[in-house]
Protein backbone atom coordinates (compact mmCIF):
# COMPACT_ATOMS: atom_id res chain seq x y z
CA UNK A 1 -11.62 28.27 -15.81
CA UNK A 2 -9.60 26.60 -18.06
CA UNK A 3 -8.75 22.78 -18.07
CA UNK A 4 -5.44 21.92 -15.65
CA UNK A 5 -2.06 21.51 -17.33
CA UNK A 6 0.05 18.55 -17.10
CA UNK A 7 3.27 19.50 -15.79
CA UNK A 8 6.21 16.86 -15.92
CA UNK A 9 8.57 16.62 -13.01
CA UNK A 10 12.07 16.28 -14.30
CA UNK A 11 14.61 15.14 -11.65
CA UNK A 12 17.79 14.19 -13.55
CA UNK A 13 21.47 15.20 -12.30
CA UNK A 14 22.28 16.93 -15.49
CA UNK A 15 19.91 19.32 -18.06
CA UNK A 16 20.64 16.70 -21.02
CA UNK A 17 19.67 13.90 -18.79
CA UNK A 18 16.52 16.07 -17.93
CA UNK A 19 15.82 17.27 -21.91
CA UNK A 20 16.16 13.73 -23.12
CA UNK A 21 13.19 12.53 -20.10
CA UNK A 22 11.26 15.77 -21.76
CA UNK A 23 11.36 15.17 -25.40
CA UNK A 24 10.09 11.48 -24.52
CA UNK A 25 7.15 13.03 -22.95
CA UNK A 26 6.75 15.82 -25.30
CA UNK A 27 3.63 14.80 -26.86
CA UNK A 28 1.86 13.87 -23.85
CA UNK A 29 2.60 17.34 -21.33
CA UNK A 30 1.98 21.08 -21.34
CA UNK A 31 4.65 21.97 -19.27
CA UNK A 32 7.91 21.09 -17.62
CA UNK A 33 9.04 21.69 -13.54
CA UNK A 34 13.12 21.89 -13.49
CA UNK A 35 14.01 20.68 -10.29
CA UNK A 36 17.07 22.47 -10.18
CA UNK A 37 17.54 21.05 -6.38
CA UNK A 38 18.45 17.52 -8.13
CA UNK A 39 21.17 18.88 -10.33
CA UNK A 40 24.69 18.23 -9.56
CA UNK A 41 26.22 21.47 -8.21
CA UNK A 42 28.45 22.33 -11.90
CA UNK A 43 25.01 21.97 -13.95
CA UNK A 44 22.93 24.12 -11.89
CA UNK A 45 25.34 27.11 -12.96
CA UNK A 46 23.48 26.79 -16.67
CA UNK A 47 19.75 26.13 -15.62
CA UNK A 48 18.97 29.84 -17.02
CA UNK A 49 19.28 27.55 -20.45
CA UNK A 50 17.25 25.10 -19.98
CA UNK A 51 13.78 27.19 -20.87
CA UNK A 52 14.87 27.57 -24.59
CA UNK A 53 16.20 24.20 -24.88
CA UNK A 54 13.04 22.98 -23.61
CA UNK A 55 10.58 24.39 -25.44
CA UNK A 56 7.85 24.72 -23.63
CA UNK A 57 6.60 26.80 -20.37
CA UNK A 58 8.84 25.88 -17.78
CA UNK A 59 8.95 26.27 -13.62
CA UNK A 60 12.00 27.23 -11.88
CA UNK A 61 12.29 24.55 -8.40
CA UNK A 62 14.51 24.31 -6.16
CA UNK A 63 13.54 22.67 -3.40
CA UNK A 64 14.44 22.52 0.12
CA UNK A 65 14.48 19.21 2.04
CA UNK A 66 11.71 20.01 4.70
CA UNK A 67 9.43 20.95 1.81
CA UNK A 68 10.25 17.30 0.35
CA UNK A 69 13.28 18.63 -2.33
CA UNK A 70 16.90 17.52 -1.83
CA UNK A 71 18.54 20.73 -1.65
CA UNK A 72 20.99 20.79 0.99
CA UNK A 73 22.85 24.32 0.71
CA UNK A 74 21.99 27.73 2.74
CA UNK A 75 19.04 29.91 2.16
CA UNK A 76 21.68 32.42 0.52
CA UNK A 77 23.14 29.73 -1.60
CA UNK A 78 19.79 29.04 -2.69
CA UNK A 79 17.99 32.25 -3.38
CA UNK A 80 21.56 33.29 -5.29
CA UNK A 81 20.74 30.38 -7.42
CA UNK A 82 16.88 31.11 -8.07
CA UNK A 83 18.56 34.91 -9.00
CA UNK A 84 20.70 33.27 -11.69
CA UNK A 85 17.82 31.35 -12.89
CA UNK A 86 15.93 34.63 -13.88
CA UNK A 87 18.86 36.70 -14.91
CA UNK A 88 19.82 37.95 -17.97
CA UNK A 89 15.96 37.90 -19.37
CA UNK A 90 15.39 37.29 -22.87
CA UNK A 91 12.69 39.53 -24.69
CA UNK A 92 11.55 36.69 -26.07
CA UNK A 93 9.63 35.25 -23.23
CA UNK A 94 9.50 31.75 -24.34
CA UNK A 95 12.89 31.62 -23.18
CA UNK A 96 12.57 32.61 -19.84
CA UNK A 97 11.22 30.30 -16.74
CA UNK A 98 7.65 31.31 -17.12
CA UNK A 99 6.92 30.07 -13.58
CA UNK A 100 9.10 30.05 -10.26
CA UNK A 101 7.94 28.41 -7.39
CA UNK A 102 8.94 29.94 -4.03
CA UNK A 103 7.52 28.99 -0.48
CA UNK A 104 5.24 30.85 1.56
CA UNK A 105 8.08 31.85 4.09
CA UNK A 106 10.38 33.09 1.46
CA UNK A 107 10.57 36.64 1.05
CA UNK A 108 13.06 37.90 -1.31
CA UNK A 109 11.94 41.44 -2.40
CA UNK A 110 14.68 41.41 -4.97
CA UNK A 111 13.69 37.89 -6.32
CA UNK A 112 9.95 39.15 -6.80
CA UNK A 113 10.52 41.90 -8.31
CA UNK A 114 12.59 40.17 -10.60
CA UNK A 115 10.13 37.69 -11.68
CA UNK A 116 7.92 40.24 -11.76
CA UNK A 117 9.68 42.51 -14.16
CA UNK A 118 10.92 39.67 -16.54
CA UNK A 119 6.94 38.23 -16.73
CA UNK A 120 7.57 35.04 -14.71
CA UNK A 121 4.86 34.17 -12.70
CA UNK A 122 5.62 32.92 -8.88
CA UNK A 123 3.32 30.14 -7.65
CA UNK A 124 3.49 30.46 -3.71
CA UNK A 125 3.43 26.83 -2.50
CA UNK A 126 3.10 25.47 0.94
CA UNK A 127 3.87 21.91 2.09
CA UNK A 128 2.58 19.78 4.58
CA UNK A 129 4.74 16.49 4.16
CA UNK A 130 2.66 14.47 6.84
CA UNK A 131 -0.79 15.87 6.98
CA UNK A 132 -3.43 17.36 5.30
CA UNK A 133 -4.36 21.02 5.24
CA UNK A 134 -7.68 22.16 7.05
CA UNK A 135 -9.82 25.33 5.82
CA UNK A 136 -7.90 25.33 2.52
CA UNK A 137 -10.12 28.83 1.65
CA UNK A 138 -8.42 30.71 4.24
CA UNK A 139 -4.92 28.87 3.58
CA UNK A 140 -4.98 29.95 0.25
CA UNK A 141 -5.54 33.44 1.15
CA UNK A 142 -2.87 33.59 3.21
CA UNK A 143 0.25 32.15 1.30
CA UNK A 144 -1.15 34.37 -1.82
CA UNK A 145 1.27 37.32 -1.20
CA UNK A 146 -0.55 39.50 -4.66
CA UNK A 147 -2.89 38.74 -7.01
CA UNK A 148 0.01 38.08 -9.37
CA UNK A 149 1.18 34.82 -7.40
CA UNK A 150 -0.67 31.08 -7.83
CA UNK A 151 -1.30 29.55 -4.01
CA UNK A 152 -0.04 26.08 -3.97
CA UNK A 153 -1.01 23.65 -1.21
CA UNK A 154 0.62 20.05 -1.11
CA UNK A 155 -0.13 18.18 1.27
CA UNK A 156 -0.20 14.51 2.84
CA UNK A 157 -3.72 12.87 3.83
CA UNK A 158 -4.00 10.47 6.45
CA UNK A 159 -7.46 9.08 5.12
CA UNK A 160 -9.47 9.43 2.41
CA UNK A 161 -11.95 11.73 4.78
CA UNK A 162 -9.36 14.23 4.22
CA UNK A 163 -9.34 14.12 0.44
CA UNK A 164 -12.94 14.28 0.23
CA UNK A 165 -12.40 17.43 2.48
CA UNK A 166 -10.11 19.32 -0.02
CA UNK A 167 -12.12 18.54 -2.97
CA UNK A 168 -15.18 19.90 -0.95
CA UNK A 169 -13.33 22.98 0.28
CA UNK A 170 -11.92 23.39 -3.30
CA UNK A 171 -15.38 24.23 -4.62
CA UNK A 172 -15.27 27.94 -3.04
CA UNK A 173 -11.70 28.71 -4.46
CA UNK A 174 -12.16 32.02 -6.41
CA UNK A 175 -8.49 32.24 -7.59
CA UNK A 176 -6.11 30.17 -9.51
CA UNK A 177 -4.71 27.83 -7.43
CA UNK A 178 -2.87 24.27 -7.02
CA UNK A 179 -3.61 21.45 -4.67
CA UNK A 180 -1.83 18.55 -4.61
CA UNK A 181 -2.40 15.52 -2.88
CA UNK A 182 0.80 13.50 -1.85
CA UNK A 183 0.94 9.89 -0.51
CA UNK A 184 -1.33 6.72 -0.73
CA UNK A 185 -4.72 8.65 -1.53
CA UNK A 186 -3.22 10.78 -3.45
CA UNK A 187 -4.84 9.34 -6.82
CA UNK A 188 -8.04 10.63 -7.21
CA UNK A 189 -6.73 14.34 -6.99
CA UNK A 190 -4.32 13.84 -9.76
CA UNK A 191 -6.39 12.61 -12.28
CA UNK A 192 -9.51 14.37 -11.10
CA UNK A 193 -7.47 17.90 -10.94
CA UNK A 194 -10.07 19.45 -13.16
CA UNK A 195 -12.65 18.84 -10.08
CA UNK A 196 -9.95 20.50 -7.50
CA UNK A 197 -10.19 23.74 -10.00
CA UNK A 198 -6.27 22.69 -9.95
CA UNK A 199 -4.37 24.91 -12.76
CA UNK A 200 -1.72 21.49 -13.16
CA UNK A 201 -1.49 18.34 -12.05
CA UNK A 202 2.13 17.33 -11.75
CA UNK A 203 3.31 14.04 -13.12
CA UNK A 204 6.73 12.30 -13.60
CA UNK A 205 8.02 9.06 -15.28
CA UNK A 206 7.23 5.33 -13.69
CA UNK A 207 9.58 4.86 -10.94
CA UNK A 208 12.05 1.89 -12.70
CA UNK A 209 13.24 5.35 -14.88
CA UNK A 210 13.57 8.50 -12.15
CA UNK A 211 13.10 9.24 -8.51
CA UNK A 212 11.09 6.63 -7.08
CA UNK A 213 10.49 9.43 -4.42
CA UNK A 214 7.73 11.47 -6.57
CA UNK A 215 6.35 7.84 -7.26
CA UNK A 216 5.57 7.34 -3.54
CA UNK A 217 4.41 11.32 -3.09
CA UNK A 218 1.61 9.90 -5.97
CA UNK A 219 2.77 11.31 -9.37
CA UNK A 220 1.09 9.26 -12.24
CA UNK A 221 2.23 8.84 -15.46
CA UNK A 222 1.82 11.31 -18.24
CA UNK A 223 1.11 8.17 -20.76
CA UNK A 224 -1.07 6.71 -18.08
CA UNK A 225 -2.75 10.41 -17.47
CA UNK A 226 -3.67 10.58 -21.15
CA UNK A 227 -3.68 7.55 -23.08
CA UNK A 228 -5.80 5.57 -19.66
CA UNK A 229 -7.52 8.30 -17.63
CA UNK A 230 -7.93 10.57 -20.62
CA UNK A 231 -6.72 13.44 -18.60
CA UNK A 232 -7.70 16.16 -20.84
CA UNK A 233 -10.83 15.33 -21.76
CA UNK A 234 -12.24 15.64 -18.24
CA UNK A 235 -14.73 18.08 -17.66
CA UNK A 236 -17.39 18.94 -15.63
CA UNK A 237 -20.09 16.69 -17.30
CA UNK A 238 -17.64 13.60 -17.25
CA UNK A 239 -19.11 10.66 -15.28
CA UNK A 240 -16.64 9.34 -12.64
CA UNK A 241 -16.85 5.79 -11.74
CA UNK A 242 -14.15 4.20 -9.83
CA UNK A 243 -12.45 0.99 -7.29
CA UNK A 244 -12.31 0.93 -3.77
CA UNK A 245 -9.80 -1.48 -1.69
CA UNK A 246 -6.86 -1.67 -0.10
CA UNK A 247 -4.06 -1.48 -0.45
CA UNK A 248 -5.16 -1.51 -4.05
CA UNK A 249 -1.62 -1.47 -5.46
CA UNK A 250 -2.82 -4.45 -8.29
CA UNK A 251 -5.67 -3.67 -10.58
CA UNK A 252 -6.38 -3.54 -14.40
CA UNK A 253 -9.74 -2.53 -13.75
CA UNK A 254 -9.05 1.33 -14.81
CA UNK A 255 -8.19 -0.84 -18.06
CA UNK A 256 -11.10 -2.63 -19.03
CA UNK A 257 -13.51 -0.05 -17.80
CA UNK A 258 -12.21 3.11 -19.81
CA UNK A 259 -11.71 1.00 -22.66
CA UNK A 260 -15.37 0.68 -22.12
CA UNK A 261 -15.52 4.45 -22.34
CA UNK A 262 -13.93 5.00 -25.12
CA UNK A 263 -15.65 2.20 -27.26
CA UNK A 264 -19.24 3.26 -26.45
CA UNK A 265 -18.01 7.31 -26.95
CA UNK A 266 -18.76 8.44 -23.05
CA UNK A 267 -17.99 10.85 -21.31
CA UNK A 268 -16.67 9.17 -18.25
CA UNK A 269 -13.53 8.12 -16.37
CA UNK A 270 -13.19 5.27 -13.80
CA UNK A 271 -9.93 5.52 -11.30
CA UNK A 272 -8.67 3.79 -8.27
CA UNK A 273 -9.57 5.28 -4.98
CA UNK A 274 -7.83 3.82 -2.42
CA UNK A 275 -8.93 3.44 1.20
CA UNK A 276 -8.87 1.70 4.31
CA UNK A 277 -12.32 2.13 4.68
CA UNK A 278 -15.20 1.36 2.66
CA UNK A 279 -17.60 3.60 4.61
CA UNK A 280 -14.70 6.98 3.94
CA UNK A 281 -14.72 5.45 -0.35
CA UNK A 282 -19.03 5.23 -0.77
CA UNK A 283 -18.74 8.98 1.39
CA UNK A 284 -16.30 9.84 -0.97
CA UNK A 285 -18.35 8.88 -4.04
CA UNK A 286 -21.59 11.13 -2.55
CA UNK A 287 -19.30 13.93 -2.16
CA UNK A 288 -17.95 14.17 -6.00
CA UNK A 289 -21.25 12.82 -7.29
CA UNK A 290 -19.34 9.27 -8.07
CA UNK A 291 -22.06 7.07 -10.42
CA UNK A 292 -20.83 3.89 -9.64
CA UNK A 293 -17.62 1.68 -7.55
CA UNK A 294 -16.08 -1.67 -7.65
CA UNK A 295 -15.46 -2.86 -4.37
CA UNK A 296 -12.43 -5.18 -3.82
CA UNK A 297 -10.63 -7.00 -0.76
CA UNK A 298 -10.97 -6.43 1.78
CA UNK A 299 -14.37 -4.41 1.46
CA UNK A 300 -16.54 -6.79 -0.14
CA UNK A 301 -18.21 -7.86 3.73
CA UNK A 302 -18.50 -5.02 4.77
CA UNK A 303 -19.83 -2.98 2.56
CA UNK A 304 -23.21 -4.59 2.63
CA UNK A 305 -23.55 -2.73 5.67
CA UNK A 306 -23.44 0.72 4.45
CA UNK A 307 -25.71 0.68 1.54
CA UNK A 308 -28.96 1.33 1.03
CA UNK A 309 -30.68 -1.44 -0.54
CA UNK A 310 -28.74 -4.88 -1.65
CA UNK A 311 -29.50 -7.59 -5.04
CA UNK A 312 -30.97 -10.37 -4.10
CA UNK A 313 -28.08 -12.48 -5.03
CA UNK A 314 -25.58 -10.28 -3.39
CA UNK A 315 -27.41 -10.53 -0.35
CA UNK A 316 -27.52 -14.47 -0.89
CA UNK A 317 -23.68 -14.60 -1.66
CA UNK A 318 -23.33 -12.05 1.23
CA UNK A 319 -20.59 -10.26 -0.37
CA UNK A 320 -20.65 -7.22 -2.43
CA UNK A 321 -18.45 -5.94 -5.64
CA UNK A 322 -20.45 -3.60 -7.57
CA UNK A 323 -22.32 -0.32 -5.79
CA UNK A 324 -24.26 1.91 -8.01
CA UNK A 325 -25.04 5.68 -6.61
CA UNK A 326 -28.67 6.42 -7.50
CA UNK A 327 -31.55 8.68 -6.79
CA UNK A 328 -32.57 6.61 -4.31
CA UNK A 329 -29.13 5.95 -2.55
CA UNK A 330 -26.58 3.46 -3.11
CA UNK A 331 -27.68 -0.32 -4.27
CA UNK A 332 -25.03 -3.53 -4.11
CA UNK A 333 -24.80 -5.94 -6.23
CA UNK A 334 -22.55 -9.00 -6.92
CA UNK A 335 -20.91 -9.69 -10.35
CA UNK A 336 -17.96 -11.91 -9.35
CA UNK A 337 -20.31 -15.11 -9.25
CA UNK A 338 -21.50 -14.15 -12.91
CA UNK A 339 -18.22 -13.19 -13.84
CA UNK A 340 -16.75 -16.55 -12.04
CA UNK A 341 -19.18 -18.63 -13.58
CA UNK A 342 -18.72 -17.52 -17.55
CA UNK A 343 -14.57 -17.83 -16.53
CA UNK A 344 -14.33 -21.42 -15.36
CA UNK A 345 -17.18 -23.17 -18.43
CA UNK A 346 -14.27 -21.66 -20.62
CA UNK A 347 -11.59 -22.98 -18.63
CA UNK A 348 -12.84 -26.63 -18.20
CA UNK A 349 -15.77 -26.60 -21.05
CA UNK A 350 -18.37 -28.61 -18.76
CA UNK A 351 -21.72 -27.60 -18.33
CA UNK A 352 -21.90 -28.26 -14.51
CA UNK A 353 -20.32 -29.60 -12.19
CA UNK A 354 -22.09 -32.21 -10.99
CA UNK A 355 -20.20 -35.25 -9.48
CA UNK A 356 -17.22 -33.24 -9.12
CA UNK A 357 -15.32 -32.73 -5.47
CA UNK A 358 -13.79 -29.39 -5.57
CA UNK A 359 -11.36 -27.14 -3.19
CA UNK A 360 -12.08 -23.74 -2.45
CA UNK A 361 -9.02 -22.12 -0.97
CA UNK A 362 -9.79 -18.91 1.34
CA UNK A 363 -13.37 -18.24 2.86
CA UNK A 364 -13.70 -14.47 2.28
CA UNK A 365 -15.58 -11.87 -0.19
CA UNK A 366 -14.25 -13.82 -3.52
CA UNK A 367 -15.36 -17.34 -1.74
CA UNK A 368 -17.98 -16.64 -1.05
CA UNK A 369 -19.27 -15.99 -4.67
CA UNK A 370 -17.33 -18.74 -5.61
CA UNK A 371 -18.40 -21.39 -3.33
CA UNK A 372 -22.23 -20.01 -4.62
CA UNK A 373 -21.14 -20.54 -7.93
CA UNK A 374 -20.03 -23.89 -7.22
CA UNK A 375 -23.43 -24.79 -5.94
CA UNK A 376 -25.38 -23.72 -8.49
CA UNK A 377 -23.58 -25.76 -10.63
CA UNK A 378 -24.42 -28.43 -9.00
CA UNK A 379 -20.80 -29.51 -7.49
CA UNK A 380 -19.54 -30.81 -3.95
CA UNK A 381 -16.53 -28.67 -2.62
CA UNK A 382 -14.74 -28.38 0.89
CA UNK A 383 -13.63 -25.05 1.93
CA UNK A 384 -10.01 -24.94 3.47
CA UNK A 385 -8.93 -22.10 5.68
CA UNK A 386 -6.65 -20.67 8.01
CA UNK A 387 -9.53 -19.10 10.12
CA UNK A 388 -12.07 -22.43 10.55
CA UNK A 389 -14.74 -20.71 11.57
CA UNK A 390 -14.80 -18.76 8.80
CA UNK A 391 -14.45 -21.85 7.01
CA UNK A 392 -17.26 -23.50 9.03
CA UNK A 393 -19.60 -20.78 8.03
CA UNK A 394 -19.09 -20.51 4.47
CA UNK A 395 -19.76 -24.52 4.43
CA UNK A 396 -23.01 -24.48 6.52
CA UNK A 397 -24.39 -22.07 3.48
CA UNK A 398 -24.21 -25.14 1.10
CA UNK A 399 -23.40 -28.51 3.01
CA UNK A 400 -20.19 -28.17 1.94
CA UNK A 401 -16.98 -29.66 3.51
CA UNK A 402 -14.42 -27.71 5.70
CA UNK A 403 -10.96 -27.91 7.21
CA UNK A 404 -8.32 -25.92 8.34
CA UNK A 405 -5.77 -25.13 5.58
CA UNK A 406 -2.77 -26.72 6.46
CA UNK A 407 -0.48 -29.60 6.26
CA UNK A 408 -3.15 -31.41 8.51
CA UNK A 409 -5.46 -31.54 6.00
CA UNK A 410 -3.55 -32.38 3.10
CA UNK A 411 -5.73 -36.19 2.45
CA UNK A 412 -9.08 -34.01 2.67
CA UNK A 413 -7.05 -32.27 -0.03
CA UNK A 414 -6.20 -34.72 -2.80
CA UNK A 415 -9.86 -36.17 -2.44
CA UNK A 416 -11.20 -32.66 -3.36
CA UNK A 417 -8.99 -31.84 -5.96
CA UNK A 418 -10.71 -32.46 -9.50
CA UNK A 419 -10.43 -29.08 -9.14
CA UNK A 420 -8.71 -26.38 -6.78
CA UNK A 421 -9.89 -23.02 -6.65
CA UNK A 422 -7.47 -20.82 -4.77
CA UNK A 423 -9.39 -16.97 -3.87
CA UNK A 424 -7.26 -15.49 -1.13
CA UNK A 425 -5.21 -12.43 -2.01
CA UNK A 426 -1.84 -14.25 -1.33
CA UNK A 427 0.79 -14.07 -4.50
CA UNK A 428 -0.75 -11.27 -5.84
CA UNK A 429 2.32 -9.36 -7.20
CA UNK A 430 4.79 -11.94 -5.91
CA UNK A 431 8.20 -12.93 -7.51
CA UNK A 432 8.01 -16.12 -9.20
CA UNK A 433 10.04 -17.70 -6.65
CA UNK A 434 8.34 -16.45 -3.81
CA UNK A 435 7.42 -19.80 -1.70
CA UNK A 436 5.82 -17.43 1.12
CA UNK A 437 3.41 -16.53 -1.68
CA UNK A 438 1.94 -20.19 -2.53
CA UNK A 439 -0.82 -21.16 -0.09
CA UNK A 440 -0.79 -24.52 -0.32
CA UNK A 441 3.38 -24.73 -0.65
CA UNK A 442 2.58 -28.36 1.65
CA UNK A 443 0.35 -29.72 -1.17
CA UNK A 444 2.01 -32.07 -3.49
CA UNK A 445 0.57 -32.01 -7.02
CA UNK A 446 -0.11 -35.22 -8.66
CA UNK A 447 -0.70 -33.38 -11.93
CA UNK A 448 -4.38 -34.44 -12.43
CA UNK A 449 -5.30 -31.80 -10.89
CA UNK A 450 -7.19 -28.96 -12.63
CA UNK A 451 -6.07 -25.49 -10.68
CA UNK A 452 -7.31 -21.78 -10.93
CA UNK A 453 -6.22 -18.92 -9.10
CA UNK A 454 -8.32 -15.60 -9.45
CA UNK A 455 -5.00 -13.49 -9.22
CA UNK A 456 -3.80 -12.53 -12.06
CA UNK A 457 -1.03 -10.26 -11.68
CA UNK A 458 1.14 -12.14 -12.53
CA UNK A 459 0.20 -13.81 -14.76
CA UNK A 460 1.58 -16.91 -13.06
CA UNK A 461 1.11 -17.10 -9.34
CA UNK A 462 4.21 -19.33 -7.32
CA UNK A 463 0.63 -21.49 -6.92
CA UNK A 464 0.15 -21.89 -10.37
CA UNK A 465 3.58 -22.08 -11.77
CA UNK A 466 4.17 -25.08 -9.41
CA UNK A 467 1.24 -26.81 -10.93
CA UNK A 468 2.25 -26.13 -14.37
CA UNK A 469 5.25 -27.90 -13.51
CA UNK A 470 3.52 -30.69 -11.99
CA UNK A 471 1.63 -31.44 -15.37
CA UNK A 472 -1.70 -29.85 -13.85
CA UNK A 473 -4.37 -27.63 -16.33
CA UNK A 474 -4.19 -24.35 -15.03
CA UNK A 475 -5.93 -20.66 -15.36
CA UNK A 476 -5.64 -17.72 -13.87
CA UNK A 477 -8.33 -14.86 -12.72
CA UNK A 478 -7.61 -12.15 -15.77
CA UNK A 479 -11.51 -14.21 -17.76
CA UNK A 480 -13.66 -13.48 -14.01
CA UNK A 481 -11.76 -10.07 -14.09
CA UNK A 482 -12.90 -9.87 -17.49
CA UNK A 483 -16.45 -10.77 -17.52
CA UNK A 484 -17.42 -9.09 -14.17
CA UNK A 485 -15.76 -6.13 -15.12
CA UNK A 486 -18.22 -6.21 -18.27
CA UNK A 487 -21.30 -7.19 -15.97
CA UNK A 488 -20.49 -4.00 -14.12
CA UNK A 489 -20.01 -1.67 -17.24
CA UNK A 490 -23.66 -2.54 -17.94
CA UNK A 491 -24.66 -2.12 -13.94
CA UNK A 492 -23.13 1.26 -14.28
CA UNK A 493 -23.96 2.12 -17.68
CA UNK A 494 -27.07 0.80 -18.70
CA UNK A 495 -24.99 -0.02 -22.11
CA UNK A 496 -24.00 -3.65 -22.75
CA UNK A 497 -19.92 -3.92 -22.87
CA UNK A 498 -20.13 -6.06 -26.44
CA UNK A 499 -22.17 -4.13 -28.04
């Protein structure tokens, strides 16, 4: 079977508008998808043009609204339209719509034929715009009107227990076929089409330049596909490694880790799986043979539940990161502490901290390495957060300090601030304005203070902008990103990152 296409959604109001989004893309696509349902009404008289202006094997869309399109016009107006799309054929078949894509409950004998006679191949699709699709064997079979047509099933799941579903039921597909994916897990069945047996996976530009709409179905984009995920040069022998979280919308993980790849000359791919459920992502993994998976907030708890055997330190920290999917099941380990660690000696170039009072803000997964980190390096720290119990038990681990983070607390504060560690997910993607994003918006900075925030996206939290302002040192998480991220190429690998 031969390797999916990369089809590029175009979704202008005009063909120029549309050829100009094309010819950007050129270099990185295979194929186009005219959705002639976003044209203005006086440019989709001409779209029987647009395949020679384009250049390349193009499909014919027109889409109706309950199938997700925008087309608002009768089903005569409509299948008149398709008919002027395929009229007048050229002999030179370049310059015809080499696909149109027609729904399972149209039937237009005259339409068919057509398409038929002037070599343009239909692709029978069927959309589901809120669920998934169950026995996709048998669906397949019966949108697939001849052995011509290419059964396309798009369709909305509600967990990632439903992709791992499609890409089982996939396996048994005996014809060319499409399945597509649409919504929050959609990811992993774009980039991974290859697995799905998918003949494209459909793309479009990032949402700030078209229709934010195919952004939120899950199209990715066709730089992203090939220059990041390496689109085409997934095969069946490419290791998949991946990162689990939610709702996972801020990572530059993919980044670091395919870089990886690509230095060392592997054969593998790493990509965001998204879900709500840490149990559905490591099931997930098992089910396309996944070799390894970063685990991020808010899995890194509970995640030591479901695996098979756990690091001694991980167990210790009692939070997990990094799972690695062996012959003998799946093993945890914990590389934000090492990756912490390496990250702050650069930041304040001490050796230890011995002597110093530090404040850890936030008691969760990321604390809890931190506030191990913190101990082995000999320093005193008080944790301060909303929840105190959670606070309370994160202290009792090292004899640390704890309060309740709030205005209450504020003199606990300034005595623990050589240095304040903030670890909670809050401003992560925030506006730089954003007070609602700054969790400790009632602390006053003196400007002594040395502050570090693991976000970093942005670059500059509200947190650590404030401090900036205030005179304070400050850092940002990109260097633990960094160095963990390497400590889990090699926990995945076997392969130093360096080297």
């Amino acid at each position: 079977m031969q390797r999916p296409k990369i089809c590029l959604c175009l979704t202008c109001s005009t063909l120029a508008k549309n050829l100009a989004v094309l010819e950007k893309y050129r270099r990185w696509i295979d194929m186009a998808e005219l959705r002639a349902d976003y044209l203005t009404d006086d440019e989709r008289l001409y779209i029987r043009r647009f395949p020679a202006m384009a250049g390349i094997p193009v499909i014919l869309t027109i889409r109706r609204l309950v199938d997700g399109g925008v087309y608002k016009g009768g089903e005569a107006a409509r299948t008149a339209l398709m008919a002027r799309g395929l009229a007048f054929a050229s002999q030179d078949t370049s310059k015809n719509f080499a696909y149109i894509d027609l729904e399972e409950d149209l039937d237009v004998p005259c339409i068919q034929d057509a398409a038929l006679a002037f070599g343009t191949r239909i692709i029978r699709s069927m959309h589901n715009m809120t669920d998934t699709v169950t026995d996709l064997p048998a669906q397949m079979a019966k949108i697939r009107k001849t052995g011509y047509e290419i059964p396309k099933i798009a369709c909305t799941p509600r967990t990632l227990v439903d992709v791992s579903t499609l890409f089982k039921e996939s396996a048994s597909l005996d014809c060319e076929h499409i399945v597509c994916c649409m919504g929050m897990f959609s990811s992993p069945s774009r980039i991974l089409a290859e697995r799905m047996g998918s003949f494209l996976t459909y793309c479009s530009p990032p949402a700030d330049n078209i229709d934010e709409a195919l952004t939120k179905l899950g199209h990715t984009d066709p730089i992203q596909l090939n220059t990041l995920y390496n689109f085409r040069a997934i095969d069946k022998k490419t290791d998949v490694f991946g990162i689990t979280g939610f709702p996972l919308t801020h990572t530059l993980s993919p980044n670091l880790h395919n870089e990886g790849y690509h230095k060392h000359g592997m054969n593998a791919v790493y990509i965001p799986i998204k879900s709500e459920s840490v149990k559905d992502a490591l099931d997930f993994g098992k089910v396309l043979g996944i070799k390894g998976l970063s685990v991020t907030v808010p899995h890194k708890e509970d995640v030591l539940a479901c695996l098979d055997s756990v690091s001694p330190e991980a167990a210790e920290i009692g939070a997990c990161n990094t799972v690695v999917f062996g012959e003998s099941g799946t093993t945890g380990y914990n590389t934000d502490a090492e990756g912490f660690e390496k990250a702050l000696r650069e930041f304040l170039q001490v050796k230890n901290l011995r002597g110093k009072k530090i404040a850890i803000i936030g008691a969760g997964g990321a604390a809890k390495a931190i506030a191990y980190t913190v101990y082995k390096l000999k320093g005193k720290a008080c944790i301060f957060n909303r929840t105190l119990a959670n606070a309370r038990f994160l202290a009792g681990k090292y004899r640390f300090k704890y309060a309740v983070l709030g205005m209450e607390s504020q003199k606990l504060l300034e005595e623990y601030s050589w240095l304040i560690i903030q670890t909670t997910p809050v401003g992560m993607g925030a506006g730089e304005t954003d007070d609602s994003a700054d969790p400790l918006i009632f602390y006053g900075f003196a400007g002594s203070e040395q502050v570090y925030d693991i976000i970093y996206n942005p670059e500059k939290t509200p947190l650590l902008r404030r401090a900036e302002q205030a005179g304070c040192r400050i850092c940002n998480g990109y260097s633990m990103l960094k160095y963990q991220a390497y400590k889990q190429f090699e926990l995945f690998t076997g392969v130093p990152y360096e080297n």
